[in-house]
C-alpha atoms as a PDB file:
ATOM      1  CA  UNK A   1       0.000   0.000   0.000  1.00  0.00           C
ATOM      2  CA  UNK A   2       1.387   3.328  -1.043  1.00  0.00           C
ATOM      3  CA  UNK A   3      -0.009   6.118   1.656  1.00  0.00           C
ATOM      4  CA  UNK A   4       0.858   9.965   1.040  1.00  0.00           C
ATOM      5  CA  UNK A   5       0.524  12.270   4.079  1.00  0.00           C
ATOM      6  CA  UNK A   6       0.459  16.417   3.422  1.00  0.00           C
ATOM      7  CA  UNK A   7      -0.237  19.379   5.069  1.00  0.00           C
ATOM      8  CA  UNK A   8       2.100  22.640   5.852  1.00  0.00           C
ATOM      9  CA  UNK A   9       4.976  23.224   7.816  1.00  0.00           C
ATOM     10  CA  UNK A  10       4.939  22.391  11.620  1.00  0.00           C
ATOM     11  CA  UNK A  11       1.219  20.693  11.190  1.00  0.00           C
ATOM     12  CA  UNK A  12       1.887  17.124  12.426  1.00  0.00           C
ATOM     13  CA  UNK A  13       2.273  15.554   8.926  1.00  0.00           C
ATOM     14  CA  UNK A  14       5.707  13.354  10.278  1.00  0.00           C
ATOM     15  CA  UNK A  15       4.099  12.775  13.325  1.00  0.00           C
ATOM     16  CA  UNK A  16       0.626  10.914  11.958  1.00  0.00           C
ATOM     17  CA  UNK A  17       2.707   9.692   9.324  1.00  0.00           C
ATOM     18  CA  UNK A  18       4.680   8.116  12.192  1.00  0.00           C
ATOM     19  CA  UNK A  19       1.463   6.578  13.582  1.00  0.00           C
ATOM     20  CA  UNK A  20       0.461   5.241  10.590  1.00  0.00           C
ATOM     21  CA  UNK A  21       3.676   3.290  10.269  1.00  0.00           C
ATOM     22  CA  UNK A  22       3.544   1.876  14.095  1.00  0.00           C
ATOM     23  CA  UNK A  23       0.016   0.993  12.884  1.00  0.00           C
ATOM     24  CA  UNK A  24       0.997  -1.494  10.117  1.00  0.00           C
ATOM     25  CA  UNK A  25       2.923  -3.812  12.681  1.00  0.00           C
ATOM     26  CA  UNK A  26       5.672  -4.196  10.419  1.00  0.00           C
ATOM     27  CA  UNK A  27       9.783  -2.946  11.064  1.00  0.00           C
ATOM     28  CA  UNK A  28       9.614   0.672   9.577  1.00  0.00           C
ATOM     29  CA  UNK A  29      12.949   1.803   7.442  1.00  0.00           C
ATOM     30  CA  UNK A  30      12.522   5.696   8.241  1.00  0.00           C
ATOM     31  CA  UNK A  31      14.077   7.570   5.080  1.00  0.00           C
ATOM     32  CA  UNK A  32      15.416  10.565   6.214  1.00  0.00           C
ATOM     33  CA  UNK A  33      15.516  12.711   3.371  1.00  0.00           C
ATOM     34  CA  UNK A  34      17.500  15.886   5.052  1.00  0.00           C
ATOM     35  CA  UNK A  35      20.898  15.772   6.493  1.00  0.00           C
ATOM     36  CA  UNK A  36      22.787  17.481   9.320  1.00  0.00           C
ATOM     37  CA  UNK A  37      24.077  20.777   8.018  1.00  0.00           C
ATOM     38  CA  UNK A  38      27.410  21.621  10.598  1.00  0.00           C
ATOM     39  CA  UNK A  39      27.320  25.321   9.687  1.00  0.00           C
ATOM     40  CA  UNK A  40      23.437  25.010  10.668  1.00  0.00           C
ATOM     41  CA  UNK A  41      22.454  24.592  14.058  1.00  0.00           C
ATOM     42  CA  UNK A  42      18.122  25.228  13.951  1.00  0.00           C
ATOM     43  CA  UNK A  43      18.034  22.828  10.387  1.00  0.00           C
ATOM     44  CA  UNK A  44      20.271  19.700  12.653  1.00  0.00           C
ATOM     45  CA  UNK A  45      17.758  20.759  15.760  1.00  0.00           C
ATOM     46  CA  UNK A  46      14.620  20.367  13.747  1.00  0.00           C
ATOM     47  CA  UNK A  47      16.429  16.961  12.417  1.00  0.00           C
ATOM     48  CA  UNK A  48      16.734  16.003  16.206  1.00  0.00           C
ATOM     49  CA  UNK A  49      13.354  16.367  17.399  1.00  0.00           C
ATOM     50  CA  UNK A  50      12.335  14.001  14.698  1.00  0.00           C
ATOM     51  CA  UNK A  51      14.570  11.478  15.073  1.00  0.00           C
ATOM     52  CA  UNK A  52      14.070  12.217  19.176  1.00  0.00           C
ATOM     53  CA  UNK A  53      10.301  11.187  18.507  1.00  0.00           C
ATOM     54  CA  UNK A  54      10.985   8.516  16.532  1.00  0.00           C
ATOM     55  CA  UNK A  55      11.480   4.612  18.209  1.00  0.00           C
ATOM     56  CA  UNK A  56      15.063   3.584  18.833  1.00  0.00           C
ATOM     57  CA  UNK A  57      13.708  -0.068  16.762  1.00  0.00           C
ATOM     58  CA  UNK A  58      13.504   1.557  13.595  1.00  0.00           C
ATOM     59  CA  UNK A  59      15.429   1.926  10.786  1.00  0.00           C
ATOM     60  CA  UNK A  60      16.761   5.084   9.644  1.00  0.00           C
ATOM     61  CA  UNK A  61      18.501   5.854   5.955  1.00  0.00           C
ATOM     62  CA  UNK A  62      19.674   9.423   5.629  1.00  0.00           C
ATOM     63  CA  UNK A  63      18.868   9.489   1.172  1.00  0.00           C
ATOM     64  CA  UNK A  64      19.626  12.672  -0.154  1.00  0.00           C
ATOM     65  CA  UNK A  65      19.573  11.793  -3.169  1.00  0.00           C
ATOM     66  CA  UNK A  66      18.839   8.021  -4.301  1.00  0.00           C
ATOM     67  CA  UNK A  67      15.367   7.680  -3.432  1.00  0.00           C
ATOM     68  CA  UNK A  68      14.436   5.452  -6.187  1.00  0.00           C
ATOM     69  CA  UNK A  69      17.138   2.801  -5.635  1.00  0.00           C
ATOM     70  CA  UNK A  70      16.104   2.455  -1.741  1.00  0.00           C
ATOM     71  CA  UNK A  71      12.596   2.383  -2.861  1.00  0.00           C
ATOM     72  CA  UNK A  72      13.301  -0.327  -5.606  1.00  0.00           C
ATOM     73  CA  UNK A  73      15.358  -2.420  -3.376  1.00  0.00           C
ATOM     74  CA  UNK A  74      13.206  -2.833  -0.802  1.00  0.00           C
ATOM     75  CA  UNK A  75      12.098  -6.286   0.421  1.00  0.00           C
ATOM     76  CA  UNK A  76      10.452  -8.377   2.861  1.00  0.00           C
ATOM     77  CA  UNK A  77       7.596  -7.621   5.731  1.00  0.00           C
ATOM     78  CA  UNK A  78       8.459  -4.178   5.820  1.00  0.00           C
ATOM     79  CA  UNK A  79       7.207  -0.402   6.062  1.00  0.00           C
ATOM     80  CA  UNK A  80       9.247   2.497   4.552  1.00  0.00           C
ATOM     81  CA  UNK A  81       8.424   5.902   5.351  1.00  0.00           C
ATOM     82  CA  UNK A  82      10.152   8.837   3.273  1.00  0.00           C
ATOM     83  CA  UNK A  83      10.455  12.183   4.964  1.00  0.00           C
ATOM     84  CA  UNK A  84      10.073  14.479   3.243  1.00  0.00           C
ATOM     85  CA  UNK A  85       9.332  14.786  -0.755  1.00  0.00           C
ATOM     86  CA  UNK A  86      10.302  18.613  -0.204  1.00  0.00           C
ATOM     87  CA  UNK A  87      13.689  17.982   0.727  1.00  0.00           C
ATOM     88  CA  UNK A  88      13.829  15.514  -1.946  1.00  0.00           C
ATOM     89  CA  UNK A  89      13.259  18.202  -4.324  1.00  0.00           C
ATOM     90  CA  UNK A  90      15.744  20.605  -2.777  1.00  0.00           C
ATOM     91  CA  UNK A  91      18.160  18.048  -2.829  1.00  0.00           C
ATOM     92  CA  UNK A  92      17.856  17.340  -6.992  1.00  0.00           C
ATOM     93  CA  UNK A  93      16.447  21.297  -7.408  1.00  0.00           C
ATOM     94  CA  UNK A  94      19.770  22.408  -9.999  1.00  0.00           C
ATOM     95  CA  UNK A  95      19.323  19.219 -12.283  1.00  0.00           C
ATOM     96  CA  UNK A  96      18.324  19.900 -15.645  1.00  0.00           C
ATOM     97  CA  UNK A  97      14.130  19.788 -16.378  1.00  0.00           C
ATOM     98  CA  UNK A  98      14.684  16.257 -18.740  1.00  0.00           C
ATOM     99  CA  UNK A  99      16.903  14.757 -15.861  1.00  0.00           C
ATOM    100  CA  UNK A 100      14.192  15.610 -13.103  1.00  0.00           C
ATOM    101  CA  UNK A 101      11.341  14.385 -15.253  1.00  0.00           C
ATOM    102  CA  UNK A 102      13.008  11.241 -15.433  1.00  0.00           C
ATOM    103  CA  UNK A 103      14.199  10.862 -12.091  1.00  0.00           C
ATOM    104  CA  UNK A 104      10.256  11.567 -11.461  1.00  0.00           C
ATOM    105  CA  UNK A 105       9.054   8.786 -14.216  1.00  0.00           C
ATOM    106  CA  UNK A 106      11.523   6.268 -12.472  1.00  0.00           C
ATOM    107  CA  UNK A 107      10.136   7.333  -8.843  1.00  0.00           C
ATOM    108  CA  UNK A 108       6.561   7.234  -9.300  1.00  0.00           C
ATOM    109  CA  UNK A 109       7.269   3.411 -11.488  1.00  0.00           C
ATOM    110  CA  UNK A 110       9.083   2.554  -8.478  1.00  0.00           C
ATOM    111  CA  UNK A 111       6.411   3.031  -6.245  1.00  0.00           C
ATOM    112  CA  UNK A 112       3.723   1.626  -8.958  1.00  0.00           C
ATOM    113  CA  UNK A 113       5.695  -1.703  -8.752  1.00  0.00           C
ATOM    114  CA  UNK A 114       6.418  -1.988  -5.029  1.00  0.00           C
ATOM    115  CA  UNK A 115       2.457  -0.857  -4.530  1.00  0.00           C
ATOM    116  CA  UNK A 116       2.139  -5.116  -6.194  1.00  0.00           C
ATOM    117  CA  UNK A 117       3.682  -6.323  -3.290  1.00  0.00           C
ATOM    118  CA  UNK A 118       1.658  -6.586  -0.641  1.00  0.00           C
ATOM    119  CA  UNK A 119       4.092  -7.228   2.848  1.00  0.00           C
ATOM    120  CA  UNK A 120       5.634  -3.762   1.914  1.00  0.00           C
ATOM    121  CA  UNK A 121       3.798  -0.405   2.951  1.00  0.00           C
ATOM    122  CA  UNK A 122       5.277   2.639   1.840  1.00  0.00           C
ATOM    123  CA  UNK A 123       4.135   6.445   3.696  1.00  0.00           C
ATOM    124  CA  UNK A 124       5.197   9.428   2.107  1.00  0.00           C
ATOM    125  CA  UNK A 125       5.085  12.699   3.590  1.00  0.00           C
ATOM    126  CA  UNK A 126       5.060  15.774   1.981  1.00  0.00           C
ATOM    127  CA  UNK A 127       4.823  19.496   2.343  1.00  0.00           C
ATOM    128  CA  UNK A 128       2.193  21.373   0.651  1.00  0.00           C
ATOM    129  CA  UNK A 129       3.694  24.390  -0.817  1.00  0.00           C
ATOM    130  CA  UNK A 130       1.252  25.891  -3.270  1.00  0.00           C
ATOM    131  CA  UNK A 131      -0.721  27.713  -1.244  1.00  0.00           C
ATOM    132  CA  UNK A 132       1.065  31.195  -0.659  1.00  0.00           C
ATOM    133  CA  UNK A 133       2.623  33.931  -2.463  1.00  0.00           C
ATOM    134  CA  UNK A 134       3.865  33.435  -6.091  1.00  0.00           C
ATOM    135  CA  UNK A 135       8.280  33.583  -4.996  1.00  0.00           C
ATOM    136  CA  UNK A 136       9.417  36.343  -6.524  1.00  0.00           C
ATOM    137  CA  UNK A 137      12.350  34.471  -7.600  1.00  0.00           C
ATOM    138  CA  UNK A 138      12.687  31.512 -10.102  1.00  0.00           C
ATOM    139  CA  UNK A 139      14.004  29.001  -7.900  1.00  0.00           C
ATOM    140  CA  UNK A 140      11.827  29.338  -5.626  1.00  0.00           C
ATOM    141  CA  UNK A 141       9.009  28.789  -8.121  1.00  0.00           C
ATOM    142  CA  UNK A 142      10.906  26.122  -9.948  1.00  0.00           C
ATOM    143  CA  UNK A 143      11.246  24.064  -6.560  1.00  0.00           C
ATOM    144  CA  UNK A 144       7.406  25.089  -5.581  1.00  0.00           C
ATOM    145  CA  UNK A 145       6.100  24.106  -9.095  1.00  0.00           C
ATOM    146  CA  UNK A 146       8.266  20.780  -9.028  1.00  0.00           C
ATOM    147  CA  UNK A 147       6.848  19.523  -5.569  1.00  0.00           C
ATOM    148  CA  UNK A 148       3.730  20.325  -6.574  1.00  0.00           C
ATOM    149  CA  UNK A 149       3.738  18.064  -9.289  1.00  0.00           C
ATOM    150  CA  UNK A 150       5.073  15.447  -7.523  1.00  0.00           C
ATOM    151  CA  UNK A 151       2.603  15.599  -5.144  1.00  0.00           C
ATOM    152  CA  UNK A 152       0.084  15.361  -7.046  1.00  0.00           C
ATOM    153  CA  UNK A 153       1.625  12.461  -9.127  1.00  0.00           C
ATOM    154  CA  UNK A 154       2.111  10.850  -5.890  1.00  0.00           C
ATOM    155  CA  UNK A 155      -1.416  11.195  -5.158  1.00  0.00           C
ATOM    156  CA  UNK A 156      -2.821   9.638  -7.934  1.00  0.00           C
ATOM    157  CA  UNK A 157      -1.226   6.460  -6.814  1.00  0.00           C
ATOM    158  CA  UNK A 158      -1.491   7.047  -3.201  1.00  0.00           C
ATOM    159  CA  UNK A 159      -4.808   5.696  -1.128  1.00  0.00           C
ATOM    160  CA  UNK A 160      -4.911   6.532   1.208  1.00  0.00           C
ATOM    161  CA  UNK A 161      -4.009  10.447   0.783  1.00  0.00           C
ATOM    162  CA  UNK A 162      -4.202  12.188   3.974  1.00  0.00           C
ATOM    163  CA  UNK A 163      -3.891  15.992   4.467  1.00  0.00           C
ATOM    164  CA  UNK A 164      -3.012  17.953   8.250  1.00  0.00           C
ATOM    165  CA  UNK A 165      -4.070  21.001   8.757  1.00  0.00           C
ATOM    166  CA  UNK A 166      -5.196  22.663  11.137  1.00  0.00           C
ATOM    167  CA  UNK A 167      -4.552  20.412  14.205  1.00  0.00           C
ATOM    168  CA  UNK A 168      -6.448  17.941  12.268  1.00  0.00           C
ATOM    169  CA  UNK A 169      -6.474  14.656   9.916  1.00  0.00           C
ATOM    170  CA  UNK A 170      -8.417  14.493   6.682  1.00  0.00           C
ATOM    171  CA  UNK A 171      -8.728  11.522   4.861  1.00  0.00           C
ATOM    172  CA  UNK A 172      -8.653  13.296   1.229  1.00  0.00           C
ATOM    173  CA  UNK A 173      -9.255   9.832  -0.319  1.00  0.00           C
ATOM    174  CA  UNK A 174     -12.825   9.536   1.798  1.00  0.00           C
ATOM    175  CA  UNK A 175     -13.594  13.186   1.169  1.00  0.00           C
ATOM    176  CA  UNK A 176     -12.179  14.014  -2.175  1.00  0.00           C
ATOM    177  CA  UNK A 177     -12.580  12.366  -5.823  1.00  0.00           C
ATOM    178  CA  UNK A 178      -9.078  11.706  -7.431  1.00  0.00           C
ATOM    179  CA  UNK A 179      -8.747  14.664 -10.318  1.00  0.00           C
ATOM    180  CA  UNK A 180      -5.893  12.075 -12.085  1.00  0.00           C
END
């Protein structure tokens, strides 16, 4: 089962998504998609209160970059979760438009074939970025218009697709018809 969890910054979206995975039973391989920055001190203490929350039984990866291998390699009665798609982004942000798109088609093929194997859950969590100001600048449009897309790639082959906000869970797959 392929599970996508959204909602904004600071609005509990690694935390349910953390639920969710001590839900399914299963040993969880957290993917951390961030890494400890030495020359920045709040980005490694936001790092540490999620790896403070999470069990000391998991799993973690730190993946920058290589998302898709990790994803196609995975195996047995297991339960990745991969936070967060925005990082993801910002990690890949200066490649070229054709090398993203297919780093994207090989992604979203990777989840459509693990999604056939039923002992493996994946969650993904992702920030939802698309609902303020236009950046005045074009990377930061270029990484909001890229997550965006992913997100709602993801989503299409997500269910379910949850969305936090405002101290609360919706179930967007229960509520919401999939626009494809």
């Amino acid at each position: 089962m392929i599970t996508l969890v959204t909602g904004a910054t600071r609005s509990g979206k690694s935390e349910w998504a953390e639920t969710l995975a001590t839900e399914f039973g299963q040993p969880v391989i957290y993917i951390a998609t961030a890494c400890l920055d030495p020359n920045d001190p709040e980005w490694n203490q936001r790092i540490k209160q999620h790896s403070d929350r999470r069990p000391e039984h998991w799993q973690t990866l730190e993946v920058p970059i290589n998302l898709v291998s990790v994803v196609r390699s995975a195996s047995g009665d297991t339960c990745l979760l991969i936070d967060a798609l925005g990082t993801w982004v910002a990690n890949l942000l200066e490649l070229a438009e054709q090398e993203w798109n297919q780093i994207v088609i090989d992604f979203l093929i990777s989840l459509q074939t693990i999604s056939n194997n039923p002992k493996i859950n994946v969650i993904l969590v992702a920030e939802e970025v698309g609902w303020g100001v236009v950046p005045a600048y074009p990377m930061g449009r270029l990484f909001r218009d890229r997550l965006g897309a992913l997100v709602r790639q993801v989503g299409c082959i997500a269910n379910p697709v949850y969305l936090v906000a405002g101290g609360h869970i919706l179930n967007l797959s229960m509520l919401g018809t999939p626009l494809s």
